[in-house]
N, C-alpha and C. Protein backbone atom coordinates (compact mmCIF):
# COMPACT_ATOMS: atom_id res chain seq x y z
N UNK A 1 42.51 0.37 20.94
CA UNK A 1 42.03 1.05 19.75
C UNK A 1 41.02 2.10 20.17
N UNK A 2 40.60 3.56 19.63
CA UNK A 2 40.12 4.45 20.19
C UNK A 2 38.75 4.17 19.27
N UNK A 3 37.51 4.70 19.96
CA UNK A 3 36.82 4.85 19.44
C UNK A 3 36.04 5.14 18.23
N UNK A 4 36.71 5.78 17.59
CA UNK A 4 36.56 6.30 16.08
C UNK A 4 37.33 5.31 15.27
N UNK A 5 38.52 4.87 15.95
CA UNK A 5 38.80 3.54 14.44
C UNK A 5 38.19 2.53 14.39
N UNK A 6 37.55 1.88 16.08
CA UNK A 6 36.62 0.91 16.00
C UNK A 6 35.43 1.27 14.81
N UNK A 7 34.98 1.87 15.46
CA UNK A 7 34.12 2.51 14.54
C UNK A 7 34.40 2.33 12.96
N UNK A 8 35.27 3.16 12.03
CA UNK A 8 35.88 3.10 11.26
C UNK A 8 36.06 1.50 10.80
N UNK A 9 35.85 0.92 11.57
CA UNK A 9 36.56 -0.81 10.84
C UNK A 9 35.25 -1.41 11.54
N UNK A 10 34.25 -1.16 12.08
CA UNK A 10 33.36 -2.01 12.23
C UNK A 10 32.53 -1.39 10.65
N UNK A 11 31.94 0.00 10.06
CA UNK A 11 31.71 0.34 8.92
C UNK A 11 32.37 -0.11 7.92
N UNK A 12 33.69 -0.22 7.36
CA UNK A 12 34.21 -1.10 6.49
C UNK A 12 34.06 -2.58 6.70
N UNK A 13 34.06 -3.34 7.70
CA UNK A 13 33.51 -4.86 7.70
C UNK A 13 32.34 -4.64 7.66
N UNK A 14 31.29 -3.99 8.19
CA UNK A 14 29.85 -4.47 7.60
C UNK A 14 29.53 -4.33 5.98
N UNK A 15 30.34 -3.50 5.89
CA UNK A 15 30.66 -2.81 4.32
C UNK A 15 30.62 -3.84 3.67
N UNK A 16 31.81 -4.53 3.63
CA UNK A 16 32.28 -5.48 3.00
C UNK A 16 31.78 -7.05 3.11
N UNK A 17 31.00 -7.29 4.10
CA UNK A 17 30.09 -8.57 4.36
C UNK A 17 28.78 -8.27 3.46
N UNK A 18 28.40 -7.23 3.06
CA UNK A 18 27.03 -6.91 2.66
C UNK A 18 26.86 -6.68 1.29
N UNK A 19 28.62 -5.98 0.57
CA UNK A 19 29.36 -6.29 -0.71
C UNK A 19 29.62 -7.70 -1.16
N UNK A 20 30.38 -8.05 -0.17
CA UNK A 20 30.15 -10.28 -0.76
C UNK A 20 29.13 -10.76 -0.63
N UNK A 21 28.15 -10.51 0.16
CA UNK A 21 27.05 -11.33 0.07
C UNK A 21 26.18 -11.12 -1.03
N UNK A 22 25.78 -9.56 -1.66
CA UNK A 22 25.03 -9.56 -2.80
C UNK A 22 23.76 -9.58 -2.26
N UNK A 23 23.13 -9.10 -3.32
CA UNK A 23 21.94 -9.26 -3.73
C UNK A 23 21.41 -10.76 -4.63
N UNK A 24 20.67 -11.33 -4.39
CA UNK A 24 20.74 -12.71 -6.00
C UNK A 24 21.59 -13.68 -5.93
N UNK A 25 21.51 -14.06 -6.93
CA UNK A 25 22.75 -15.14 -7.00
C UNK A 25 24.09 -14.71 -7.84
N UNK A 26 25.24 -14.67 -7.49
CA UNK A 26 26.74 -14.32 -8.14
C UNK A 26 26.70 -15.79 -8.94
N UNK A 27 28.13 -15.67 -9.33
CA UNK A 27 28.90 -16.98 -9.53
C UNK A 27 29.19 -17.60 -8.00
N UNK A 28 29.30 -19.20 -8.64
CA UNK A 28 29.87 -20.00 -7.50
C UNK A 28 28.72 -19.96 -6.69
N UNK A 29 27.57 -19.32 -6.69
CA UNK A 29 26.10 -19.49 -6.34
C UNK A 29 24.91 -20.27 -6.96
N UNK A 30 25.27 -20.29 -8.16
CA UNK A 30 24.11 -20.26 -9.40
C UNK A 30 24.81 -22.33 -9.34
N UNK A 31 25.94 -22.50 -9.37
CA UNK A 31 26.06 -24.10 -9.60
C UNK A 31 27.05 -24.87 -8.39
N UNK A 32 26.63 -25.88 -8.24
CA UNK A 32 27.42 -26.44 -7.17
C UNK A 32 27.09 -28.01 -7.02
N UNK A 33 28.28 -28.48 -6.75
CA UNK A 33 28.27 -30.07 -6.57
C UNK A 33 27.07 -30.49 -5.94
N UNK A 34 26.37 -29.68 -5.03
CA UNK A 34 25.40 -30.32 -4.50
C UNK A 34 24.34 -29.92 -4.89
N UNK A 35 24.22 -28.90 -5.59
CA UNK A 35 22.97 -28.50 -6.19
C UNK A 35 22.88 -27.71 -7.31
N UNK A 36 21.76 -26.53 -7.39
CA UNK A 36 21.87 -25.51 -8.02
C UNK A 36 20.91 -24.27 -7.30
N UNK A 37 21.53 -23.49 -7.03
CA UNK A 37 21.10 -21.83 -6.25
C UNK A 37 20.61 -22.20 -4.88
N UNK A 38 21.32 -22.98 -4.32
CA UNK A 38 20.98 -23.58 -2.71
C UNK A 38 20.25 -24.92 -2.57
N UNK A 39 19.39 -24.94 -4.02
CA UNK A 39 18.35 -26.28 -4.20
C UNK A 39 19.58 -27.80 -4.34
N UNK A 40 19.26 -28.30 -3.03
CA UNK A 40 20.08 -30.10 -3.11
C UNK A 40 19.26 -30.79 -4.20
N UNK A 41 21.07 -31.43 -5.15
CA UNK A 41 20.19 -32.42 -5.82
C UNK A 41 19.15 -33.62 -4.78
N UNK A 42 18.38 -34.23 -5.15
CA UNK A 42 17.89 -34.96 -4.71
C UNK A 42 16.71 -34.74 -3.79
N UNK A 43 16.36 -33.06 -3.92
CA UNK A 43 15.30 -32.53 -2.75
C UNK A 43 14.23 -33.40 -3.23
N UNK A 44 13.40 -33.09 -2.17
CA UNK A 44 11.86 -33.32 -2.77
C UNK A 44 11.10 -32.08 -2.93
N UNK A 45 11.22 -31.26 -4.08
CA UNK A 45 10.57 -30.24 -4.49
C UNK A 45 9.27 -29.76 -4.48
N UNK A 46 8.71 -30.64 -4.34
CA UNK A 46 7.03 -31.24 -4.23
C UNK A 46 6.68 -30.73 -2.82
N UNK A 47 7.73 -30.73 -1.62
CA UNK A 47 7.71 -30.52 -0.23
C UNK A 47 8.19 -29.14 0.09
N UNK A 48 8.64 -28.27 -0.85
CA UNK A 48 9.45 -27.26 -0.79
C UNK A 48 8.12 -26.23 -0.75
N UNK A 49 8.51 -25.02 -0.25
CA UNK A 49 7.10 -23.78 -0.37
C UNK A 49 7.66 -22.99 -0.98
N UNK A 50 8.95 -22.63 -1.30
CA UNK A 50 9.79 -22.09 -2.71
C UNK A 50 9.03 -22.37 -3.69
N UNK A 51 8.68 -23.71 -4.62
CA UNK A 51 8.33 -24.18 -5.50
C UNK A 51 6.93 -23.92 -6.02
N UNK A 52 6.64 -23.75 -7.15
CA UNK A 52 5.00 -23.96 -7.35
C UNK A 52 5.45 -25.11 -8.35
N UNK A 53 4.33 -26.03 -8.81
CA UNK A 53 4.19 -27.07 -9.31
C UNK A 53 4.01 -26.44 -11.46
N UNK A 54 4.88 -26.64 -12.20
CA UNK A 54 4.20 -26.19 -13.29
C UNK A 54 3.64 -27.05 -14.70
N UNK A 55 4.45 -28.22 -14.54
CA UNK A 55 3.69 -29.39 -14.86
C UNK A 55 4.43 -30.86 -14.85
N UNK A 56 3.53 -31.93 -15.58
CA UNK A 56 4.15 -33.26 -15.19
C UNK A 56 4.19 -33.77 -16.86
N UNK A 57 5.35 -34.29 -17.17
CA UNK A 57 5.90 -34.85 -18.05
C UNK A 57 6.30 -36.64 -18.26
N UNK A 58 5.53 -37.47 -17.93
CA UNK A 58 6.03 -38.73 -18.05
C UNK A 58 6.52 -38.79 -16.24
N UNK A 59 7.93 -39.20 -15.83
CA UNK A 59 7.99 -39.38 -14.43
C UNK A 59 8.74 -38.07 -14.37
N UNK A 60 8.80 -36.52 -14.94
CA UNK A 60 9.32 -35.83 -14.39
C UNK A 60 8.25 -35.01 -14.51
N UNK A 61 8.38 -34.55 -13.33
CA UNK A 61 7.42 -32.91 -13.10
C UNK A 61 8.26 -31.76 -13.10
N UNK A 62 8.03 -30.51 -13.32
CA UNK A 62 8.72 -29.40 -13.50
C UNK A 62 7.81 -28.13 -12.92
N UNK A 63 8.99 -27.58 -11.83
CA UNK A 63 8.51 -26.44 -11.03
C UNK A 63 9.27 -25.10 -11.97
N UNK A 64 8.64 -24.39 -10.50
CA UNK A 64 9.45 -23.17 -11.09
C UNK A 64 9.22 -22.71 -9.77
N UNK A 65 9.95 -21.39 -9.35
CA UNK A 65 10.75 -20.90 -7.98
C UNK A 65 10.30 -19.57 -7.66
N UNK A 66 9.45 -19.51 -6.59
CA UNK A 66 8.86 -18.20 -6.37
C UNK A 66 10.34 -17.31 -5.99
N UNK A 67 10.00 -15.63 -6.66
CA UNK A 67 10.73 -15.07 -6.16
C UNK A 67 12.43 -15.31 -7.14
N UNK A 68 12.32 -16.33 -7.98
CA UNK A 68 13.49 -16.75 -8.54
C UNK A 68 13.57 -14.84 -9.62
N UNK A 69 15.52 -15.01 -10.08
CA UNK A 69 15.78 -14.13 -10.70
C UNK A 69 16.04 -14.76 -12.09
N UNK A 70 15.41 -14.15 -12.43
CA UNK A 70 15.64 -14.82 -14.49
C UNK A 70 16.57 -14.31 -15.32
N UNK A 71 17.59 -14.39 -14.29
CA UNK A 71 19.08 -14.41 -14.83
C UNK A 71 19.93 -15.33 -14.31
N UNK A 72 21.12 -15.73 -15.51
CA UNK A 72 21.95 -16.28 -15.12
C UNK A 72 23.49 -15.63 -15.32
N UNK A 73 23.97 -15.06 -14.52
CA UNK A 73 25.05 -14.30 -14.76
C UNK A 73 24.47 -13.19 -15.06
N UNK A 74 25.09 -12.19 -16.23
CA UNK A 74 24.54 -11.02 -16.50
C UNK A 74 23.46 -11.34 -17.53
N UNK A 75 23.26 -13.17 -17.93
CA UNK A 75 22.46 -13.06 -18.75
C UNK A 75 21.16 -13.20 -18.91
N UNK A 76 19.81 -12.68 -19.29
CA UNK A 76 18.99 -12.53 -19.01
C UNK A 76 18.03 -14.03 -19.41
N UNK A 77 17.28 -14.72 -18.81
CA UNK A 77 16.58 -15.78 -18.96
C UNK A 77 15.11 -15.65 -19.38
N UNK A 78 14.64 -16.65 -20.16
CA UNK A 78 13.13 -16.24 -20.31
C UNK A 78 12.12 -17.31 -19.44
N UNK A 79 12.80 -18.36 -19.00
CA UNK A 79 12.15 -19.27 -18.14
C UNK A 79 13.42 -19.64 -17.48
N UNK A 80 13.07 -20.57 -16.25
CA UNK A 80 13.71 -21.19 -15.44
C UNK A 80 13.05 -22.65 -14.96
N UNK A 81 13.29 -23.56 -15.00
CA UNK A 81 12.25 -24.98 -14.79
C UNK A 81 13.37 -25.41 -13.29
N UNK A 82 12.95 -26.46 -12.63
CA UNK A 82 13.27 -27.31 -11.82
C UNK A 82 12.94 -28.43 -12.28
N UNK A 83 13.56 -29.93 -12.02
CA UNK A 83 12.64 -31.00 -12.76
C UNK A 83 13.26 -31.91 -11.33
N UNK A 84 11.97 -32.48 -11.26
CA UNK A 84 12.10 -33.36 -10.01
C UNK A 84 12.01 -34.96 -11.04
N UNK A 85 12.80 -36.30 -10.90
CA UNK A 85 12.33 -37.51 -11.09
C UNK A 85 11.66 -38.34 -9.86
N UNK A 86 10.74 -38.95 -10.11
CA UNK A 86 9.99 -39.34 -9.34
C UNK A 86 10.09 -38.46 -7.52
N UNK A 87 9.99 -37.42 -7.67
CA UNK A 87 9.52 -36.39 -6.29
C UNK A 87 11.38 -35.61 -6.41
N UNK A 88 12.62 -36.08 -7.08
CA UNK A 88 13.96 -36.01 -6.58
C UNK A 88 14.52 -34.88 -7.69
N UNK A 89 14.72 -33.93 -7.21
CA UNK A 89 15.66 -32.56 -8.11
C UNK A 89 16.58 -33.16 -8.77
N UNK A 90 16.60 -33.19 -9.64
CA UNK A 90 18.05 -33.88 -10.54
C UNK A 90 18.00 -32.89 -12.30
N UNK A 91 17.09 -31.81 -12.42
CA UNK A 91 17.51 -31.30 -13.66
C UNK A 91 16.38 -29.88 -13.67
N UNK A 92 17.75 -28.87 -14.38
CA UNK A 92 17.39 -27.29 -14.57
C UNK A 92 17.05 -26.57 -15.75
N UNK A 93 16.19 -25.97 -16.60
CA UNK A 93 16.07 -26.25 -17.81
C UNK A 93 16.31 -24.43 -17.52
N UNK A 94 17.17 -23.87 -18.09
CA UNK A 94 16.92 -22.77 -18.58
C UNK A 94 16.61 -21.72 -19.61
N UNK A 95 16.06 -21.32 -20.66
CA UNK A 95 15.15 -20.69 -21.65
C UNK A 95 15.91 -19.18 -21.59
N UNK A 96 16.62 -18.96 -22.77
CA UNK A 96 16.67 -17.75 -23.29
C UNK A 96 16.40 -17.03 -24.41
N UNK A 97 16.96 -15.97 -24.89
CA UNK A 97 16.56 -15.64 -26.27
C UNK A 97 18.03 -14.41 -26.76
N UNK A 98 18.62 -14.95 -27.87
CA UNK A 98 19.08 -14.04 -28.14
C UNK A 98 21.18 -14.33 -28.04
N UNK A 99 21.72 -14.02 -29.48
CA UNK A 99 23.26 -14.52 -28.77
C UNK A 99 23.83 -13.59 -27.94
N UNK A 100 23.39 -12.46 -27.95
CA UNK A 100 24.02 -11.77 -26.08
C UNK A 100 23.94 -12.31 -25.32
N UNK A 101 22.29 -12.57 -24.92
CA UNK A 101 22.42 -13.74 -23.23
C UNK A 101 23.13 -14.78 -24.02
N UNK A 102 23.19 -15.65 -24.78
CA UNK A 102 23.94 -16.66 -25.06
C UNK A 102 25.73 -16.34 -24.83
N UNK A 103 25.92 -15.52 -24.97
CA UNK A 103 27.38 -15.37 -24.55
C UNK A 103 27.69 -14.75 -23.26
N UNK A 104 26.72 -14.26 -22.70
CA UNK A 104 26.83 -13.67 -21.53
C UNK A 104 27.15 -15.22 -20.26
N UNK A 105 25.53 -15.89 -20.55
CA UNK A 105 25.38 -17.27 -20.02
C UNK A 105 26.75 -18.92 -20.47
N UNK A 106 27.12 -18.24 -21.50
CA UNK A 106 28.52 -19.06 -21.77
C UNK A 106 29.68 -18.72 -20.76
N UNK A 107 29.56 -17.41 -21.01
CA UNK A 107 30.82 -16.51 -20.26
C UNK A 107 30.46 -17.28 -18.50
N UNK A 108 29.75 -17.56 -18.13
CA UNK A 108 29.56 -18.40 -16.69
C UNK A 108 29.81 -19.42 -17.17
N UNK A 109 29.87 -19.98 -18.03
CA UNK A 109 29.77 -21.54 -18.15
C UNK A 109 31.18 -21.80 -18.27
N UNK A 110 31.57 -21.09 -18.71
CA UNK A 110 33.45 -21.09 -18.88
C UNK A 110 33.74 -20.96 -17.74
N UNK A 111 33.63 -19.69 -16.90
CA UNK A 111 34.17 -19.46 -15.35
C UNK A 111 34.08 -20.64 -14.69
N UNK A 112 32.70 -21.23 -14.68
CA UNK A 112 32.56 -22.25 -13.63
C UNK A 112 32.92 -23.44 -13.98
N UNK A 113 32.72 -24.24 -15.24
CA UNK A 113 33.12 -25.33 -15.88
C UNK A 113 34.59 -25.79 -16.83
N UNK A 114 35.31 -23.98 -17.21
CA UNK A 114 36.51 -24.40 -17.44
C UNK A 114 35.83 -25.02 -19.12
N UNK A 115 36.75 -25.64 -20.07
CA UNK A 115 36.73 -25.93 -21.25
C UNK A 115 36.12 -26.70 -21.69
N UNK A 116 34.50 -26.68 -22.58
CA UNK A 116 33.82 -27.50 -22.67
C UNK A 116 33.92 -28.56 -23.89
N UNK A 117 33.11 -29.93 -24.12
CA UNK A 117 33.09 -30.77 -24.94
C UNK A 117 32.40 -29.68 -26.20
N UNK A 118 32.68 -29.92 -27.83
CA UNK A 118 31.63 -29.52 -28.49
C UNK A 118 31.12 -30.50 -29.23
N UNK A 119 30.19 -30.97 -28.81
CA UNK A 119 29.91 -32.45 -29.68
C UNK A 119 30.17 -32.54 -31.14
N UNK A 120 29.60 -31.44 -31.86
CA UNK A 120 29.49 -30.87 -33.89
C UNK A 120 29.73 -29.32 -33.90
N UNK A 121 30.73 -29.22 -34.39
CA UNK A 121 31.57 -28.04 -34.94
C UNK A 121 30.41 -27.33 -35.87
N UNK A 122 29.45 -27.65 -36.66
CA UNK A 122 28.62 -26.70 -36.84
C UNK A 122 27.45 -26.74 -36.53
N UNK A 123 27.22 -26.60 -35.00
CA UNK A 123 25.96 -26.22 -34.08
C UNK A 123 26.81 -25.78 -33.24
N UNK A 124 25.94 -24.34 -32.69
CA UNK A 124 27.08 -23.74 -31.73
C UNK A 124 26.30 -24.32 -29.85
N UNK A 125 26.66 -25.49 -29.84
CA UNK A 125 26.25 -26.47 -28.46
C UNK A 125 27.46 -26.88 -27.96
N UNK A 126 27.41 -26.63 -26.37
CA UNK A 126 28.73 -26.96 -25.78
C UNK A 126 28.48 -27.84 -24.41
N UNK A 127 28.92 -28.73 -24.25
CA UNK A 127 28.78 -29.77 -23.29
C UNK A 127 29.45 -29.29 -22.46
N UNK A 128 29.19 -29.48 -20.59
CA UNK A 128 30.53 -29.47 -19.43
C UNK A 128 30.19 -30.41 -18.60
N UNK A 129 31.14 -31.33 -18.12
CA UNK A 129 30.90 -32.10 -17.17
C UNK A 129 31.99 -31.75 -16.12
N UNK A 130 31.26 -31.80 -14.57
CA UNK A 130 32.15 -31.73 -13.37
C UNK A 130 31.53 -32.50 -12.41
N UNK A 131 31.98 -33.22 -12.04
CA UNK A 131 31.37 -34.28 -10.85
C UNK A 131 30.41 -35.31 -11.73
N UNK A 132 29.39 -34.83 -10.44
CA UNK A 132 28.33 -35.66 -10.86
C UNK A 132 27.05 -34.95 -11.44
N UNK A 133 27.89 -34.07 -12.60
CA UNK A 133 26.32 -33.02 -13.00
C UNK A 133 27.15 -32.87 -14.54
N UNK A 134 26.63 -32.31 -15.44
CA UNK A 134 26.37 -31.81 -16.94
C UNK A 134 25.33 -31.23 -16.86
N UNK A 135 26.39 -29.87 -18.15
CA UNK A 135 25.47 -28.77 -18.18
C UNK A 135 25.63 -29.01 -19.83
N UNK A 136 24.77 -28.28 -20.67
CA UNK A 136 24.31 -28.35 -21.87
C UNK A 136 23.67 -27.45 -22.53
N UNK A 137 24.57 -26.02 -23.27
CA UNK A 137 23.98 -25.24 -23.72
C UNK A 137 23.70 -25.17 -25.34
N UNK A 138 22.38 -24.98 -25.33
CA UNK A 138 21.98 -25.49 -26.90
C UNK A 138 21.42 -23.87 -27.49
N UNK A 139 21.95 -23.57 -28.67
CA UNK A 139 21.09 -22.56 -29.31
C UNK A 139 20.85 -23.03 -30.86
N UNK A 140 19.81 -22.10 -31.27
CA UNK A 140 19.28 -22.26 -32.65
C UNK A 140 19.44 -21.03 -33.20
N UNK A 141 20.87 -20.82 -34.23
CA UNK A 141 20.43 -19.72 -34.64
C UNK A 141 19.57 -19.06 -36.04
N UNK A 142 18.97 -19.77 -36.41
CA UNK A 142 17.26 -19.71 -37.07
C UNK A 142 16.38 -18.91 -36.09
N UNK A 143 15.97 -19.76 -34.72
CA UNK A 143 14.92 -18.73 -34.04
C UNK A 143 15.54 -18.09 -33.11
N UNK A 144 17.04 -17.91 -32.82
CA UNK A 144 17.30 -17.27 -31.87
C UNK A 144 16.88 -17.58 -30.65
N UNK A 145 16.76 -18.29 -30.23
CA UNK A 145 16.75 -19.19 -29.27
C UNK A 145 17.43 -19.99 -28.65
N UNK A 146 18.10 -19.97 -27.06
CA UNK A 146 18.62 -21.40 -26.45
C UNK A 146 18.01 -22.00 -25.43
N UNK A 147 18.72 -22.64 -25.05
CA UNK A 147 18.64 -24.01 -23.94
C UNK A 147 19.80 -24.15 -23.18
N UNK A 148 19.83 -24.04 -21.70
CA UNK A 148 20.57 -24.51 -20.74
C UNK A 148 20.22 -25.81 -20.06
N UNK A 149 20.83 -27.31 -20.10
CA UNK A 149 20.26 -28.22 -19.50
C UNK A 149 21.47 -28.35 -18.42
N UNK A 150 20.64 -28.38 -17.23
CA UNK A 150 21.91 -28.86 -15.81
C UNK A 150 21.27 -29.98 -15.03
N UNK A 151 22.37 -30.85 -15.13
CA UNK A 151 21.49 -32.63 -14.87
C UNK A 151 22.64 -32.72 -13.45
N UNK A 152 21.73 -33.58 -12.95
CA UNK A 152 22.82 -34.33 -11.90
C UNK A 152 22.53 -36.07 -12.47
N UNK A 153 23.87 -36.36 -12.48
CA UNK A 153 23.79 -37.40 -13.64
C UNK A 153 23.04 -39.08 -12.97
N UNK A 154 23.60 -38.83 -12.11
CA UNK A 154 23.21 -40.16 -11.24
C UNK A 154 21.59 -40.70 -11.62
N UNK A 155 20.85 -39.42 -11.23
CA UNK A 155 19.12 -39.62 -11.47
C UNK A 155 19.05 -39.21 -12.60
N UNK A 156 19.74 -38.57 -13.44
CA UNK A 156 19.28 -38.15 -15.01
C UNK A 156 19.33 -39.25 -15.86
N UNK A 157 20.05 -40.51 -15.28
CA UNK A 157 20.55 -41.66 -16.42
C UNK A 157 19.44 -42.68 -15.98
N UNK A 158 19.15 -42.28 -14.69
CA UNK A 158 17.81 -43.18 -14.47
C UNK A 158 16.65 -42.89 -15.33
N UNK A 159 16.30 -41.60 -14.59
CA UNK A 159 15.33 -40.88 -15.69
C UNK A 159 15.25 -41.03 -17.12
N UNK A 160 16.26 -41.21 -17.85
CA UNK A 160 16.43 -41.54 -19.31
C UNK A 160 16.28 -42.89 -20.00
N UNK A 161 16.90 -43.57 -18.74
CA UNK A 161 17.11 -45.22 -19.01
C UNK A 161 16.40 -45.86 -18.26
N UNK A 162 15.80 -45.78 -17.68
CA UNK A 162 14.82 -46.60 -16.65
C UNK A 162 15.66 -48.20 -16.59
N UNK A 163 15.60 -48.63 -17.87
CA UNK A 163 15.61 -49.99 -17.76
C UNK A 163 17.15 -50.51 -17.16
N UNK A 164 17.90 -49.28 -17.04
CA UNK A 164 19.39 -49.71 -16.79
C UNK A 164 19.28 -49.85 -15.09
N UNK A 165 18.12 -49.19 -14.29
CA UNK A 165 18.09 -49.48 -12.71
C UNK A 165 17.20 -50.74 -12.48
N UNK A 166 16.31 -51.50 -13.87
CA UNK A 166 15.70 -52.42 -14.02
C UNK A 166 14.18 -51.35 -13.63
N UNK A 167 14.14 -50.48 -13.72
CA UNK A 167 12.99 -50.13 -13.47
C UNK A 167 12.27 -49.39 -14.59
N UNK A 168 12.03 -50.14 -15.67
CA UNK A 168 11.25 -50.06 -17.28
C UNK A 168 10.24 -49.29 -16.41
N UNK A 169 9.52 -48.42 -16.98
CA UNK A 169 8.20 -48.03 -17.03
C UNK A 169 7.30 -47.71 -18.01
């Protein structure tokens, strides 16, 4: 191969490694069996230097992510939480405003989750379960306002039920 096509195809592959990789998080970034945006369920968040601490709730504490993008998809977020149970990542609270991001942030929820549960036909809330996680998008349209909940279920049913691991608190 002569010089100039090497050339030529080493510029289109860097091209194109630097095009898939992105900036942020894409799809197929933002959720994953093992976590969410690189974060393993089950980290200890508390140990992380990503994290700042933003408060404590009963046995869950809730961070938030230096440097994080307050979007999800094209849709724009107004908070982002982490929730550790006792020190362990197991739930994502995300905060928006508005039914654009709400359909924008659906429009991912479909891509990645495929056809969701709707618990009541008049509240526009849509359940997805895949593996071992549920996601849960809630809006109000009174204040214009939603809710993204992403659980990893294993520690979320602890967290909820204590008494079902025998561990009442």
């Amino acid at each position: 191969m002569k010089a100039g096509k090497i050339s030529r195809y080493l510029k289109a592959l860097v091209f194109f490694v630097v095009l898939a990789s992105g900036s942020g998080q894409g799809f197929g970034q933002e959720f994953a069996a093992e976590g969410f945006r690189g974060v393993p369920w089950k980290n200890d968040l508390g140990r992380r230097n990503d994290m700042v601490f933003h408060e404590k709730s009963k046995n869950t504490a809730y961070f938030t992510r230096r440097g994080e993008h307050l979007r999800l998809g094209n849709g724009d977020l107004i908070n982002l939480y982490y929730g550790a149970y006792k020190g362990q990542f197991y739930l994502v609270l995300a905060q928006f405003q508005g039914s654009n991001d709400r359909e924008k942030i659906k429009f991912v929820l479909f891509k990645e989750f495929g056809k969701p549960y709707k618990p009541d036909e008049d509240r526009p809330d849509y359940v997805w379960t895949k593996g071992d996680t549920t996601a849960t998008l809630m809006y109000d349209n009174r204040t214009k306002t939603g809710t993204l909940i992403y659980t990893y279920d294993p520690l979320d049913r602890e967290a909820s039920h204590p008494i079902l691991k025998g561990k009442a608190e």
